[in-house]
Protein backbone atom coordinates (compact mmCIF):
# COMPACT_ATOMS: atom_id res chain seq x y z
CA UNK A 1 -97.48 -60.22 -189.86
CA UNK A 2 -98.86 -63.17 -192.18
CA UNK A 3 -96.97 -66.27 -192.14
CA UNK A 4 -96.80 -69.00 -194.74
CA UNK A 5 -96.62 -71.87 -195.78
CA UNK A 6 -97.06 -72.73 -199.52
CA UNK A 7 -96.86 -75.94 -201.55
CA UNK A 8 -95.73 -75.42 -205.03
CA UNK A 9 -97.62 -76.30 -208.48
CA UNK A 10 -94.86 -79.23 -209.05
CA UNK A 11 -95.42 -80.73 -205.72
CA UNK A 12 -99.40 -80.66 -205.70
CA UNK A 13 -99.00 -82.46 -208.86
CA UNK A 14 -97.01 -85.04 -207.46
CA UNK A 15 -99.13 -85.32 -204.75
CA UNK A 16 -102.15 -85.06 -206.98
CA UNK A 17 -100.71 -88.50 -208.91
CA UNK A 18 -100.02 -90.26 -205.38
CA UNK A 19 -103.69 -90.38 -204.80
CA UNK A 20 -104.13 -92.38 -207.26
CA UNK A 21 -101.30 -95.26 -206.11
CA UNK A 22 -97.38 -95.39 -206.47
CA UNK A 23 -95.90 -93.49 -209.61
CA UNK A 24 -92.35 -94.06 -211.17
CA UNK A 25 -89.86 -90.88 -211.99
CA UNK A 26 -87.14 -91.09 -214.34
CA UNK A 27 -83.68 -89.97 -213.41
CA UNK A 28 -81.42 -89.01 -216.26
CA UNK A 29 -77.94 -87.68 -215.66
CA UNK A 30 -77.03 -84.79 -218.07
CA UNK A 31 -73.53 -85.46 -218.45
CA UNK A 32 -73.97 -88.49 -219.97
CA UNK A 33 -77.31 -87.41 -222.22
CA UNK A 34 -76.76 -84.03 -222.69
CA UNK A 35 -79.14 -81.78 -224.31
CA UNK A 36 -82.07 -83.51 -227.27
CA UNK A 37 -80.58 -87.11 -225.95
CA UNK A 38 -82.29 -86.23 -222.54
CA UNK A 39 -85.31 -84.65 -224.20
CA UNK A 40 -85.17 -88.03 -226.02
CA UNK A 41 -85.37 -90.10 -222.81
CA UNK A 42 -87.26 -87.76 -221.50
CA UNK A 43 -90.43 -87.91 -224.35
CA UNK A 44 -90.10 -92.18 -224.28
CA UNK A 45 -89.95 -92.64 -220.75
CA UNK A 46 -92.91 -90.39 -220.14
CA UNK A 47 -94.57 -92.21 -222.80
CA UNK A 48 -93.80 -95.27 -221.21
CA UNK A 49 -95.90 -94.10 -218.02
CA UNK A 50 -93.19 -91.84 -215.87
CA UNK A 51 -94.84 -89.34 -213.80
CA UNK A 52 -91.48 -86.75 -213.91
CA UNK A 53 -88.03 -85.98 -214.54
CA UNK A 54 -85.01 -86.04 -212.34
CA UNK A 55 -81.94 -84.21 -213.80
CA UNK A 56 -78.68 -85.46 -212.11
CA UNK A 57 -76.58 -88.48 -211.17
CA UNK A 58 -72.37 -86.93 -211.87
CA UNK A 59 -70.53 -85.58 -209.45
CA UNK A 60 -69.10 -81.64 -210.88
CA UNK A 61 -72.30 -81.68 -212.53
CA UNK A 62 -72.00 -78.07 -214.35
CA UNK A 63 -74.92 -75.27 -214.26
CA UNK A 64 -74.77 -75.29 -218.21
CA UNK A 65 -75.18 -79.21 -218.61
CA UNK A 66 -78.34 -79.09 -216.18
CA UNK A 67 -79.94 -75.97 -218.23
CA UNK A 68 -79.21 -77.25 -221.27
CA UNK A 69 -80.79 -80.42 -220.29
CA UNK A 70 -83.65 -79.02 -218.46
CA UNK A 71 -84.21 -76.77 -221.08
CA UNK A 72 -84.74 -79.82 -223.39
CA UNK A 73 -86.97 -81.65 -221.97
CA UNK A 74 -89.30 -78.81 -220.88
CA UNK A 75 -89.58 -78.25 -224.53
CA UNK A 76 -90.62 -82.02 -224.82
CA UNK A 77 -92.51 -83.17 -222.49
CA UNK A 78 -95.79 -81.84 -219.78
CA UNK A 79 -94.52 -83.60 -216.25
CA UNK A 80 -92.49 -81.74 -214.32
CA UNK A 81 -88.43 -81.67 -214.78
CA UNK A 82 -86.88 -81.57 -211.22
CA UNK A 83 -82.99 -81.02 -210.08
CA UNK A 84 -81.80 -83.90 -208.32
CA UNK A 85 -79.07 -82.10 -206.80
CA UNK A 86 -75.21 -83.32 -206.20
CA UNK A 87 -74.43 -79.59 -204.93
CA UNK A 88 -74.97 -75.67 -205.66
CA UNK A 89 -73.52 -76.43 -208.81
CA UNK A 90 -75.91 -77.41 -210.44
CA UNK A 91 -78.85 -75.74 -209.92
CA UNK A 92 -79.99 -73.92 -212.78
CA UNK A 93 -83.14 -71.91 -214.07
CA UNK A 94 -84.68 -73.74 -216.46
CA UNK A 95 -85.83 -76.69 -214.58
CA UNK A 96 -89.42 -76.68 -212.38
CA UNK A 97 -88.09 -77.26 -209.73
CA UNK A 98 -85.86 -78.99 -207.20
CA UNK A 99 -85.43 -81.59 -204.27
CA UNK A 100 -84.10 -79.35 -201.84
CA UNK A 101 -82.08 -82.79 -199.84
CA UNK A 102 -80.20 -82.79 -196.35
CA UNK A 103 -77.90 -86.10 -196.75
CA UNK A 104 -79.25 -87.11 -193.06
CA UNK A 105 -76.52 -89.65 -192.63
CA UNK A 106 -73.34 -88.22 -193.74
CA UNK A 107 -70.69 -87.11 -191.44
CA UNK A 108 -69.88 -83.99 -193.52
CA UNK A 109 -72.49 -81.39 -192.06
CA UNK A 110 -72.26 -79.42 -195.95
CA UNK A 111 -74.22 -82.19 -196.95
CA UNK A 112 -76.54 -81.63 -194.23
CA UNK A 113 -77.31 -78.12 -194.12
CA UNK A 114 -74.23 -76.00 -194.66
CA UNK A 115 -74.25 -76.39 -198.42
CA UNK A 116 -78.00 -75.64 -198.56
CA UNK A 117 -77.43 -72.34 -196.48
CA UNK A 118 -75.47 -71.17 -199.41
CA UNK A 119 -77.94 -72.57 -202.23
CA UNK A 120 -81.18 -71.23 -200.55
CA UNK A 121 -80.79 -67.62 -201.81
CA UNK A 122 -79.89 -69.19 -205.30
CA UNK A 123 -82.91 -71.54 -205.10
CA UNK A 124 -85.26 -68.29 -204.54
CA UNK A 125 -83.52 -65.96 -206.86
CA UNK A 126 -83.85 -68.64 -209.65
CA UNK A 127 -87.68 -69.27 -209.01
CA UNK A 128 -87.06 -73.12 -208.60
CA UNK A 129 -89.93 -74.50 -206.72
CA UNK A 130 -87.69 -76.36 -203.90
CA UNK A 131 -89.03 -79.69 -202.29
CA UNK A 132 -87.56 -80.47 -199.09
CA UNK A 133 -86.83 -84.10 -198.83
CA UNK A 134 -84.43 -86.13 -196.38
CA UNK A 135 -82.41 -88.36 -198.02
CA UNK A 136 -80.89 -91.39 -196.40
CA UNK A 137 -78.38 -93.95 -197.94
CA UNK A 138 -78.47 -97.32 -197.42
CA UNK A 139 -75.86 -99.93 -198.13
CA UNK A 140 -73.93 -100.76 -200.23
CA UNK A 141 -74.36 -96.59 -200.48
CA UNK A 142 -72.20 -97.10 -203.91
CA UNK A 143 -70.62 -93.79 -205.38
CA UNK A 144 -73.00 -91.53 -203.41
CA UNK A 145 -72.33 -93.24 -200.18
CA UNK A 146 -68.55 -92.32 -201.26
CA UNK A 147 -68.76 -88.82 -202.06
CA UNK A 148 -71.41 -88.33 -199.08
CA UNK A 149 -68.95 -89.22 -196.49
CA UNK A 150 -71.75 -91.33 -195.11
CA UNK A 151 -72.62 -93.83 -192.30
CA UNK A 152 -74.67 -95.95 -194.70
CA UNK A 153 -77.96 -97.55 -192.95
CA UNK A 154 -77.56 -101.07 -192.79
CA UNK A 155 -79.74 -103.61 -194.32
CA UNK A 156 -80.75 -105.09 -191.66
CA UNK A 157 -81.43 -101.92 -189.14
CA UNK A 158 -85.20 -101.03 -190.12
CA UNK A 159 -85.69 -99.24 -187.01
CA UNK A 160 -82.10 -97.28 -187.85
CA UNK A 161 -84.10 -96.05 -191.24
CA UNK A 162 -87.11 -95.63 -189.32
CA UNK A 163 -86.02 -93.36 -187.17
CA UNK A 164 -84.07 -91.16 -189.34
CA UNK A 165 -87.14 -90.92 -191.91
CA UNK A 166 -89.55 -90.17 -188.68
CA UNK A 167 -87.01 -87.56 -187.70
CA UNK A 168 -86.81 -85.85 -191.17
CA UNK A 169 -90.86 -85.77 -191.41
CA UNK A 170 -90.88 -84.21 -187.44
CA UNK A 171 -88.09 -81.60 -189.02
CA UNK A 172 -90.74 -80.39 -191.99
CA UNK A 173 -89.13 -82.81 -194.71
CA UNK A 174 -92.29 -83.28 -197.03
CA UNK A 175 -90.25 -86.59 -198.41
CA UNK A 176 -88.36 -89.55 -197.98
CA UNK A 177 -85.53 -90.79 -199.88
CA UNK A 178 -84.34 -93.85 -199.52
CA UNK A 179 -81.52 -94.60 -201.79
CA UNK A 180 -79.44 -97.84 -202.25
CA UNK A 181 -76.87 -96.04 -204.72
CA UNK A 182 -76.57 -96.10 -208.29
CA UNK A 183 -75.21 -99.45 -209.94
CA UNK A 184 -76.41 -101.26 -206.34
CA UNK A 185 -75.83 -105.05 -206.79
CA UNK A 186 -80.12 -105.01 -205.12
CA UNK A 187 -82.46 -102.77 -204.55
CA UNK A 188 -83.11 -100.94 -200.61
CA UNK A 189 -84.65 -104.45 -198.64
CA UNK A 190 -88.04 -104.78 -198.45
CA UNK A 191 -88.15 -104.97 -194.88
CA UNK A 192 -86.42 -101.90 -194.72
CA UNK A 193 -89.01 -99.70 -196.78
CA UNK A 194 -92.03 -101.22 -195.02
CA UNK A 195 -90.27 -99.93 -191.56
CA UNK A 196 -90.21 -96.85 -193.09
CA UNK A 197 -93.34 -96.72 -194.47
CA UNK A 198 -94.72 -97.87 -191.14
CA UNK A 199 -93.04 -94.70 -189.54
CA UNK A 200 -93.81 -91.38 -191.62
CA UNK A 201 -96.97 -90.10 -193.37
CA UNK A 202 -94.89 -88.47 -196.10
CA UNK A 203 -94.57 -90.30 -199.21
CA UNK A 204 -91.51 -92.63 -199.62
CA UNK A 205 -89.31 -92.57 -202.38
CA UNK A 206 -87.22 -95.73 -203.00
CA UNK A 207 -84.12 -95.56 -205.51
CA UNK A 208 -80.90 -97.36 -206.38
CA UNK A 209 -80.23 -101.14 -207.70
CA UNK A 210 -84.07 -101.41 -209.30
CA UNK A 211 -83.56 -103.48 -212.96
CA UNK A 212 -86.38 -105.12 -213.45
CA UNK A 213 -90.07 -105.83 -212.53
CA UNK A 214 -89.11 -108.48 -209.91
CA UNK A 215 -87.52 -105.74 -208.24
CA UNK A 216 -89.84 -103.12 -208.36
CA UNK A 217 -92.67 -105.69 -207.10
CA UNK A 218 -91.65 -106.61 -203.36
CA UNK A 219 -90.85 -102.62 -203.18
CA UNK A 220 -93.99 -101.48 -203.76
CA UNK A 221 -95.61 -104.13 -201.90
CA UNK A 222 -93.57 -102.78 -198.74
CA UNK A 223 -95.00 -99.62 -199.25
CA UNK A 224 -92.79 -97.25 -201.81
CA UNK A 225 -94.70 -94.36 -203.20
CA UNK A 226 -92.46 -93.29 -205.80
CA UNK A 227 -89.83 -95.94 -207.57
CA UNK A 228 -86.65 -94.03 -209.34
CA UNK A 229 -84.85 -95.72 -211.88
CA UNK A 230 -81.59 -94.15 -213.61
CA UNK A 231 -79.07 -96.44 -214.16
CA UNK A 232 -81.41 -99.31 -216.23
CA UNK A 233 -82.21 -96.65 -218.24
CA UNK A 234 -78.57 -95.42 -219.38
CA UNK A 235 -77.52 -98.79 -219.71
CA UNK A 236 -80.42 -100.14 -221.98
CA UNK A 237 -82.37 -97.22 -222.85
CA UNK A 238 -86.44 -97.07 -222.69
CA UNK A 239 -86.52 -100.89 -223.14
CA UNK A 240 -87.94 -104.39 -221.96
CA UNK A 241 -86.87 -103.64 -218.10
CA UNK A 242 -87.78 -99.85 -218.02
CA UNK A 243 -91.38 -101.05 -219.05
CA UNK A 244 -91.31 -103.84 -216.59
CA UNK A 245 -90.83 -102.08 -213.87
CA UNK A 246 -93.18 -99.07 -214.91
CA UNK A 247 -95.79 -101.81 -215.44
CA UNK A 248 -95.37 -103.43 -211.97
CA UNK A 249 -96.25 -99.23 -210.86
CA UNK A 250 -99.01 -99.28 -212.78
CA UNK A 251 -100.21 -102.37 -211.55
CA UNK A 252 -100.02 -100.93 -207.97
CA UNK A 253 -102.27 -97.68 -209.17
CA UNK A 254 -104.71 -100.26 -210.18
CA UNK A 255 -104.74 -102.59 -206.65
C-alpha cells in the first residue's frame, strides 16, 4: 500500500513567497463586502503587495456569501483566495483552498476537532486544498475569544504560547496562528511571537489589533512570517495604514 503525504499548489506557493522573507495576507469578511466589493479589496490590496486572500471574519457566515465572494475575487486577482473558517458553514467551492484550524485553546472540543470530523468529508468532496494550522488566541481574545469558549493565552505567558505552538507542529500542524482578536486594543506582544518563533519550524502567522506600520515593525522583528490585517482594512479601506504596514513587510523581504 502507498502512503502519502502531499502539499498542495496553494501552500507551495505560500511557502515559495516565505523564502523570500515575511509576506502580508489580506482578510476580508464577506458579509460585510459581499461579492465585486471583495473582488474590489481584493484587486487593491494585492496591488498594494498582499501575497493572498482570507475570506471570513462573521460568525453564521453563510456558504452562499463565501462563494459568492470567493468567486469574485478568483475572477480578479492571481494569489490564492483561502477560507478562513468560523465553522462547516462556510466552506464553499469556489475558493483555493482552506485553513483547516483546531482552536487549540478553547474548552469546547467542536472547536478542536469534533467540528472538523464533520467538515473533512466536505473539505475533500469540494476539492478545497485544506491547510492544517493550529490556532491559538491570545488576550484580549475579543469576539473570537467569545464565541471560542476559550482560555485566552496571556500576554505575559510566552512559554504558555510556546508550548501550545510546539505541540501543534509535533501534531502535523504545518502553521501557527497566533491571533489577538479582531478590533484588539494591540497587536499579540512581541515577546510573545519571538517565544514562539523560538519554538516551531513552521511558519508563524500573527493576526489581530495590527493598524499601522509601528505595529507591524516590532512583529516582524520578533519573528512573524505572515502579518494578517482585516479590520484596518474595513474600517479605512486600501489606504495610508494598509500600505504602512505592507511596506514595513516588504522591508523585512528586503533585510
Amino acid at each position: 500500500m502507498r502512503f502519502t503525504t502531499t502539499i498542495g499548489p496553494v501552500e507551495r506557493r505560500l511557502r515559495d513567497e516565505l523564502e523570500g522573507g515575511p509576506i502580508h495576507v489580506t482578510l476580508i469578511d464577506p458579509e460585510k463586502s459581499p461579492g465585486d466589493r471583495a473582488a474590489s479589496l481584493a484587486r487593491a490590496a494585492v496591488r498594494a503587495g498582499s501575497a493572498a486572500i482570507l475570506l471570513g471574519g462573521s460568525t453564521g457566515i453563510s456558504r452562499e456569501l463565501v462563494g459568492e465572494a470567493a468567486a469574485a475575487i478568483r475572477r480578479s486577482v492571481q494569489v490564492p483566495t483561502i477560507i478562513f473558517p468560523e465553522g462547516p458553514g462556510s466552506l464553499a467551492p469556489e475558493a483555493d483552498a482552506i485553513l483547516f484550524m483546531s482552536l487549540l485553546n478553547s474548552r469546547n472540543l467542536d472547536l478542536v476537532v469534533r467540528a472538523h470530523a464533520r467538515a473533512a468529508p466536505v473539505v475533500r468532496a469540494m476539492g478545497l486544498e485544506a491547510i492544517p494550522m493550529g490556532y491559538l488566541v491570545v488576550a484580549p481574545g475579543m469576539r473570537v475569544g467569545e464565541v471560542g469558549q476559550v482560555d485566552v493565552v496571556p500576554r505575559d505567558a510566552p512559554e504558555l504560547a510556546a508550548g501550545y505552538a510546539l505541540a501543534a507542529e509535533m501534531l502535523g500542524m504545518r502553521l501557527v496562528y497566533l491571533e489577538a482578536g479582531s478590533g484588539a486594543p494591540s497587536p499579540v506582544p512581541p515577546g510573545l511571537v519571538r517565544a514562539v518563533r523560538g519554538a516551531i519550524r513552521v511558519p508563524l502567522v500573527v493576526g489581530g489589533g495590527i493598524r499601522s506600520g509601528a505595529d507591524a515593525r516590532p512583529l516582524l522583528e520578533a519573528g512573524a512570517d505572515v502579518l494578517v490585517t482585516g479590520s484596518v482594512t474595513e474600517e479605512a479601506g486600501i489606504g495610508e495604514a494598509f500600505r504602512a504596514i505592507v511596506a514595513e513587510v516588504q522591508r523585512g523581504r528586503r533585510r
